[in-house]
Protein backbone atom coordinates (compact mmCIF):
# COMPACT_ATOMS: atom_id res chain seq x y z
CA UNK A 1 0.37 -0.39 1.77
CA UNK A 2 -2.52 -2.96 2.63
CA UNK A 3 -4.64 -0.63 4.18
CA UNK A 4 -7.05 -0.58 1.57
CA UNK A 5 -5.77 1.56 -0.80
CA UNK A 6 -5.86 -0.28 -3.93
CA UNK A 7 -9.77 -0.45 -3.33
CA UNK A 8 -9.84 3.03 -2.31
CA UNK A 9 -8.17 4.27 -5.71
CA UNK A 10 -10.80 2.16 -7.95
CA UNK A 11 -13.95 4.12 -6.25
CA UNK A 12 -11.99 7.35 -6.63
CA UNK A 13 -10.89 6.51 -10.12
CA UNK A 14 -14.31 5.71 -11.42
CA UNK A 15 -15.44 9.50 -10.06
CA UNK A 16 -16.00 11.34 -13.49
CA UNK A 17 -13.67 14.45 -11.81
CA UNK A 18 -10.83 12.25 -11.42
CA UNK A 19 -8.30 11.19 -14.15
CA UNK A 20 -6.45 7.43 -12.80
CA UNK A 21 -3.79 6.37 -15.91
CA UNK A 22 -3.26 2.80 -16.20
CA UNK A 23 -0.26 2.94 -13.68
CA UNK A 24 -1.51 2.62 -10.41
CA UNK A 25 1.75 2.70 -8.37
CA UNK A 26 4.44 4.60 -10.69
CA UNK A 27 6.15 5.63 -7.82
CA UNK A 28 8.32 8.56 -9.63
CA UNK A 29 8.89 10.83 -6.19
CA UNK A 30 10.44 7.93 -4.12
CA UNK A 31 13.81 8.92 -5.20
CA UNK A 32 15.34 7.10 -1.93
CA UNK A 33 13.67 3.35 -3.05
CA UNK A 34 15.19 4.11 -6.51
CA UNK A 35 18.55 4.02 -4.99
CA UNK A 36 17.97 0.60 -3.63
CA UNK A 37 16.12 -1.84 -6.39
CA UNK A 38 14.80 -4.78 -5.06
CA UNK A 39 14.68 -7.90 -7.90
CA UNK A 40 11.21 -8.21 -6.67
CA UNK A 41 10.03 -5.06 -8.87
CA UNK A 42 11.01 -7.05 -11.90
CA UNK A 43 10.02 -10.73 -11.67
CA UNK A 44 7.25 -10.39 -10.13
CA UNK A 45 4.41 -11.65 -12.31
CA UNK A 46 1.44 -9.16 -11.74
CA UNK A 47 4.06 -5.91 -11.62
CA UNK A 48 3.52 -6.37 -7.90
CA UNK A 49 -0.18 -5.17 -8.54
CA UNK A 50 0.81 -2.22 -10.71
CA UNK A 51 3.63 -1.32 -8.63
CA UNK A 52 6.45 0.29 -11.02
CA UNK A 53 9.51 2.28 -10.50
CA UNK A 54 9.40 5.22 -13.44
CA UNK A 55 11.93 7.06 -12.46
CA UNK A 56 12.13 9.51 -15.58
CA UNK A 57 10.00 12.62 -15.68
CA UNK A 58 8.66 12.78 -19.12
CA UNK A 59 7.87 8.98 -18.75
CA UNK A 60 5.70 10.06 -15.27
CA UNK A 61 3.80 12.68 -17.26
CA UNK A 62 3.37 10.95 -19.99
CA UNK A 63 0.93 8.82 -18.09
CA UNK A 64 -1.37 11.57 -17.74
CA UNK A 65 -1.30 12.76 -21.11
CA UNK A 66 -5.07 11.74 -21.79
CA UNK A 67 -6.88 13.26 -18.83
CA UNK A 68 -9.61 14.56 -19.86
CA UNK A 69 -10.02 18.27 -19.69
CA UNK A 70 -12.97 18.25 -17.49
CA UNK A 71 -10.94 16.33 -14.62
CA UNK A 72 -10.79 17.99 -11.41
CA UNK A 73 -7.70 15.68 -10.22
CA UNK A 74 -4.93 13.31 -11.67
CA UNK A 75 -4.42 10.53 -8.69
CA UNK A 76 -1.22 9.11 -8.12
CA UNK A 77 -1.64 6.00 -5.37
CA UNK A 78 1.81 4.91 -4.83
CA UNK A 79 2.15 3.58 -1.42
CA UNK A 80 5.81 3.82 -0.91
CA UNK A 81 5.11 7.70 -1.10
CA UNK A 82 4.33 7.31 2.58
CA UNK A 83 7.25 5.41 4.18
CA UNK A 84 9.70 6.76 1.18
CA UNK A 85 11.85 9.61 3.07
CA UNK A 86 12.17 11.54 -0.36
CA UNK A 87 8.77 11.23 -1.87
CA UNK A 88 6.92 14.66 0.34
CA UNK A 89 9.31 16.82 -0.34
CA UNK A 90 9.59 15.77 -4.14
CA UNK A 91 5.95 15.80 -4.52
CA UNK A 92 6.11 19.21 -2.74
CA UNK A 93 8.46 20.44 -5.20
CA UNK A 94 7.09 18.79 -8.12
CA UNK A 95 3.19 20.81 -6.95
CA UNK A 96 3.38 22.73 -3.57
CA UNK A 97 -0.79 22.32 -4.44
CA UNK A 98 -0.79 18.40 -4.47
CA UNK A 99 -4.00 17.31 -2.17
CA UNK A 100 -2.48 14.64 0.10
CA UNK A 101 -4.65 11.89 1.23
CA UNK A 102 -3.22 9.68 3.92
CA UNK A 103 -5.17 6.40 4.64
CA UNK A 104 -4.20 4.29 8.09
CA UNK A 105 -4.64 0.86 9.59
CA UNK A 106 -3.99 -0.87 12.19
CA UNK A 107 -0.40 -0.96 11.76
CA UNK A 108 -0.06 -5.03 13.34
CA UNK A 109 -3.15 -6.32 11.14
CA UNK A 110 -1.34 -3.94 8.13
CA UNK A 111 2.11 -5.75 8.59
CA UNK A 112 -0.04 -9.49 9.03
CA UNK A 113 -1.73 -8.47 5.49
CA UNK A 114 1.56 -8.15 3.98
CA UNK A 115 3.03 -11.01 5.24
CA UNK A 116 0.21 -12.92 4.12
CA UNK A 117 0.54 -11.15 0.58
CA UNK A 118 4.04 -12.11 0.63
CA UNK A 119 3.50 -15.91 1.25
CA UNK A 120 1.16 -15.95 -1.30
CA UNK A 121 2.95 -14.21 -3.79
CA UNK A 122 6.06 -16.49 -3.16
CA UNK A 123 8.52 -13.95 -1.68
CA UNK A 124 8.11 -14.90 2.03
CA UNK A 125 8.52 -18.41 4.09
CA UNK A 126 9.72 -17.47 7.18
CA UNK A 127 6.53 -17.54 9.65
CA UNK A 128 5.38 -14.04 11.18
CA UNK A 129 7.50 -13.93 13.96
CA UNK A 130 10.38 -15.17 12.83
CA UNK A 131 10.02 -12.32 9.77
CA UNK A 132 9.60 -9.51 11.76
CA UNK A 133 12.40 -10.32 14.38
CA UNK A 134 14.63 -10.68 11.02
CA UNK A 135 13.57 -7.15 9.53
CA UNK A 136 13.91 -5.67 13.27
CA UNK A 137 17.22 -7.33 13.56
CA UNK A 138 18.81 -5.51 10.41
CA UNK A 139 16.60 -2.46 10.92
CA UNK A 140 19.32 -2.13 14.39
CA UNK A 141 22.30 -3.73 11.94
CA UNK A 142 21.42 -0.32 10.20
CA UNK A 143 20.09 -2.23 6.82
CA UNK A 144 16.58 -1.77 5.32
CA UNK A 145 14.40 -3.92 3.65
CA UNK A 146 12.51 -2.49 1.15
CA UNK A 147 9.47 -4.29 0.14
CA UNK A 148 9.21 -6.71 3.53
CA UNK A 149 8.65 -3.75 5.91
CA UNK A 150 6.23 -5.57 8.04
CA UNK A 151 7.51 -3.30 11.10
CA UNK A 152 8.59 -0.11 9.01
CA UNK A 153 5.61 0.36 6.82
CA UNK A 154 3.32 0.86 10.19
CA UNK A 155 5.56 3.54 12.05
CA UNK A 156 3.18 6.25 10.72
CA UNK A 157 4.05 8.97 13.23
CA UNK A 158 7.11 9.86 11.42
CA UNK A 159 5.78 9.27 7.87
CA UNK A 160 2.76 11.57 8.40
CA UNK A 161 5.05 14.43 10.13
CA UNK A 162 7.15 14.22 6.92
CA UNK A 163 3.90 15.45 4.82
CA UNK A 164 3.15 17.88 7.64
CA UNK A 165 6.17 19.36 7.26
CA UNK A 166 6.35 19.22 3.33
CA UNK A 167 2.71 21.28 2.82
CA UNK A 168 0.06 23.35 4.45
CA UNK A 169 -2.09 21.18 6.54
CA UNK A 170 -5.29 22.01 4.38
CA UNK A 171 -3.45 19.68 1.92
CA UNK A 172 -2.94 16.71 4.01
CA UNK A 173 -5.57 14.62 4.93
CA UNK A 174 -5.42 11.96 7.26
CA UNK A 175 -8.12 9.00 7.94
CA UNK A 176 -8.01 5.95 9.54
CA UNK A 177 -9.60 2.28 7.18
CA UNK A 178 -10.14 0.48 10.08
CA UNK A 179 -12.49 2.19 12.53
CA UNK A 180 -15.04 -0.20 14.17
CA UNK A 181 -18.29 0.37 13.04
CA UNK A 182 -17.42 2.40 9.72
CA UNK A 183 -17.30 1.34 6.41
CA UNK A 184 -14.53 1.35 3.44
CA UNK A 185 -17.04 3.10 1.68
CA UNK A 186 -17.56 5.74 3.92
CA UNK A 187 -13.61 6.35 4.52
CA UNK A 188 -13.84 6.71 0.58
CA UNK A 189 -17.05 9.37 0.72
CA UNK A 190 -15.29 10.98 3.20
CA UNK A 191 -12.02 11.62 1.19
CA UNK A 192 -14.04 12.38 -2.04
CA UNK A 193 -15.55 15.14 -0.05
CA UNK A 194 -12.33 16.27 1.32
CA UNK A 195 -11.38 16.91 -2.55
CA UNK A 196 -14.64 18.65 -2.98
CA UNK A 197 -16.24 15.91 -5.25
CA UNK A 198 -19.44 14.66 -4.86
CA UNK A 199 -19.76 11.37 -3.40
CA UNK A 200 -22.42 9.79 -5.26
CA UNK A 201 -20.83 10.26 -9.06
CA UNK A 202 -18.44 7.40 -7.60
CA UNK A 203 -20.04 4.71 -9.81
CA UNK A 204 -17.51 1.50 -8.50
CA UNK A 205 -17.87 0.13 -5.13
CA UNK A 206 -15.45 -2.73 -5.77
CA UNK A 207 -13.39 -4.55 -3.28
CA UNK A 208 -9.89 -5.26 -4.85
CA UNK A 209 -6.97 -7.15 -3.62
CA UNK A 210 -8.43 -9.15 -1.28
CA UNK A 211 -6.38 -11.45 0.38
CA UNK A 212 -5.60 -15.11 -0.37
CA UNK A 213 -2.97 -18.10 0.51
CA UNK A 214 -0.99 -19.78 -1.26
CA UNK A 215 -2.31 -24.07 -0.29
CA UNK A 216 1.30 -25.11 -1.86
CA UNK A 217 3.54 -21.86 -0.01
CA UNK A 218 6.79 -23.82 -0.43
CA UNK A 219 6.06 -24.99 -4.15
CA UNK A 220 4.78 -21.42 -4.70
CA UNK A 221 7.90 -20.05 -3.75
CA UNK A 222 9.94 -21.94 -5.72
CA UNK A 223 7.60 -21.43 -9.16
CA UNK A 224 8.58 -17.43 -8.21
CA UNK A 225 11.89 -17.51 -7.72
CA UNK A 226 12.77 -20.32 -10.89
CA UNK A 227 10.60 -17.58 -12.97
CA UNK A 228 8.15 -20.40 -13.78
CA UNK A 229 5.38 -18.43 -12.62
CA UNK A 230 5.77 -15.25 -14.59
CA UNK A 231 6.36 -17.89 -18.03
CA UNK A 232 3.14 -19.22 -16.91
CA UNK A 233 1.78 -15.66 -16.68
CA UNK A 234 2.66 -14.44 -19.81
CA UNK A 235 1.46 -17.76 -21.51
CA UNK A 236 -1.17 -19.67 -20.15
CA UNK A 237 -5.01 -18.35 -21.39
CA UNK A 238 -6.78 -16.57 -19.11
CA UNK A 239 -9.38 -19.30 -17.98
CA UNK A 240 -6.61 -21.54 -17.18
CA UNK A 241 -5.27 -18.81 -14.74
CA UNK A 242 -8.54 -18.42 -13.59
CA UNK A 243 -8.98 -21.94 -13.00
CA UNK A 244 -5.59 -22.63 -11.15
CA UNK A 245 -5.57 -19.38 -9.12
CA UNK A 246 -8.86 -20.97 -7.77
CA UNK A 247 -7.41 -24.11 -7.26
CA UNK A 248 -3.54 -22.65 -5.71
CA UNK A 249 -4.93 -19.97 -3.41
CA UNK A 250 -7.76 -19.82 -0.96
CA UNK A 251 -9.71 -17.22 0.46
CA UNK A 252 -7.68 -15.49 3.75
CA UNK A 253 -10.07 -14.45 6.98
CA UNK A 254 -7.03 -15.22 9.51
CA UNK A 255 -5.48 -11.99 12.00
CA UNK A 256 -2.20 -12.30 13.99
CA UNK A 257 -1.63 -14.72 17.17
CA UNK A 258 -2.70 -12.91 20.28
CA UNK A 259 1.16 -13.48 20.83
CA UNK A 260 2.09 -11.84 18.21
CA UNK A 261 0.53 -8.98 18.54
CA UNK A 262 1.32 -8.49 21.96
CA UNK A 263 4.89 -8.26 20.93
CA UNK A 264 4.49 -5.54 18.25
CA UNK A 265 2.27 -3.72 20.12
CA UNK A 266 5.12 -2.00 22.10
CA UNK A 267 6.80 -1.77 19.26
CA UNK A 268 4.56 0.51 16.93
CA UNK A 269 3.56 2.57 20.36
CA UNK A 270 6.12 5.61 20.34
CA UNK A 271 4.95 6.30 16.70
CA UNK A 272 1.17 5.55 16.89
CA UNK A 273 1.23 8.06 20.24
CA UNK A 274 3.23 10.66 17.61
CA UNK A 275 0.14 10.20 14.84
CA UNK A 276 -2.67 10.54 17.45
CA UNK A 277 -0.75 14.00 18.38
CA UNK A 278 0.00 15.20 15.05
CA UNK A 279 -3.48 14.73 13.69
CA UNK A 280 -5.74 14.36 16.83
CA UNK A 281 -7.03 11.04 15.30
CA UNK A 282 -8.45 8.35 17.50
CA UNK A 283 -6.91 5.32 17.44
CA UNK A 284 -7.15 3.71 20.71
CA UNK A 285 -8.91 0.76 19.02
CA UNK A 286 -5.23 -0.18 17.96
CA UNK A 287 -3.83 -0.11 21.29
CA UNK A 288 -5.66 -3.06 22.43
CA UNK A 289 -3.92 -6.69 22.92
């Protein structure tokens, strides 16, 4: 989650071998976050950017009912398939021949992008600090939050041992967004080639879900949580929500206090040591204050 991914699953969609249904997120395999619904997966007013929860199996395949015979691959981009502690051994059960493609950020700029998507959506107010001391604090209490896992999300050392475990490492590949000097696109050519596509039939180079914030975040969380902004969703034309998107949000460039980072640093260490061991990756660029 926020690493990319929902830019990284247009360019791969729009690759003639790959079949992408209209469900971006389903998330059918994480059989551990259906046991705890969060409100959030309902009211929110974009389907938290095609995030759903189909949790029966002839509703999962029906999805994929139109690929095209010619398609070399059916993608599935849920994100919670990587922190979920069900979804690699459901997916491994479901097709032990799944291709598994793992993409990594910086796991304090990850958790600052979805705080930031979570003020602007409406669902966060608290500031930075004060949100990941309170998900820390009942992480300890033994409680887990499951869509404000600011800290959670970006303990990938554990989550990528999971898939590791779950299938032969030919079918797990692991890259990391966020190298200096390398682009999104790249990360993306790299993948395709992983799946033995060719890279240059992706016809979409698209950036997607770029980040914004809210100029109004108390009055935007209070047109989330009194439903007015999914009425307003379903009803208003689309040039008016054109118009007062433009108008509500602004474009977000900002990273984490030096502070802030500094104290989640030592935090995320343990696991991001784990990764660089499990997969050999660099990522000293992330170790830096």
């Amino acid at each position: 989650m926020k690493g990319g991914t929902t830019s990284a699953h247009g360019m791969l969609a729009s690759h003639p071998g790959v079949y992408s249904p209209h469900v971006k997120e389903p998330n059918h395999f994480s059989t551990d976050i259906h046991r705890h619904p969060h409100r959030l997966m309902g009211r929110t007013v974009h389907a938290f950017a095609n995030i759903y929860m189909i949790k029966n199996r002839r509703d999962y395949l029906k999805l994929y009912e139109r690929a095209p015979d010619e398609s070399q691959y059916a993608i599935d981009s849920s994100t919670a398939y990587l922190y979920s502690t069900d979804a690699s051994r459901n997916i491994a059960d479901f097709n032990p021949d799944a291709k598994i493609i793992i993409l990594l950020r910086d796991p304090v700029d990850r958790a600052w992008s979805e705080y930031r998507m979570n003020r602007s959506i409406g669902v966060e107010t608290a500031d930075f600090a004060q949100a990941c001391e309170r998900e820390r604090e009942a992480f300890e209490a033994g409680r887990s939050f499951m869509w404000k896992r600011y800290i959670q999300a970006g303990l990938y050392g554990d989550q990528v041992e999971r898939y590791l475990a779950a299938f032969s490492r030919d079918k797990v590949y692991v890259d990391i967004v966020d190298r200096p000097g390398r682009t999104l696109d790249a990360v993306v050519d790299d993948a395709a080639a992983y799946l033995g596509l060719d890279p240059d039939l992706i016809t979409s180079r698209q950036r997607e879900n770029e980040a914004k914030s809210s100029r109004f975040p108390v009055l935007n969380s209070l047109l989330y949580y009194s439903g007015v902004k999914a009425l307003i969703s379903r009803i208003a034309p689309a040039s008016v929500k054109s118009s007062a998107k433009e108008y509500f949000y602004a474009p977000e460039q900002s990273a984490p206090a030096p502070i802030d980072r500094a104290s989640l640093l030592p935090i995320f260490k343990e696991s991001t040591d784990k990764l660089a061991r499990l997969t050999g990756l660099d990522v000293d660029h992330w170790r830096r204050a």
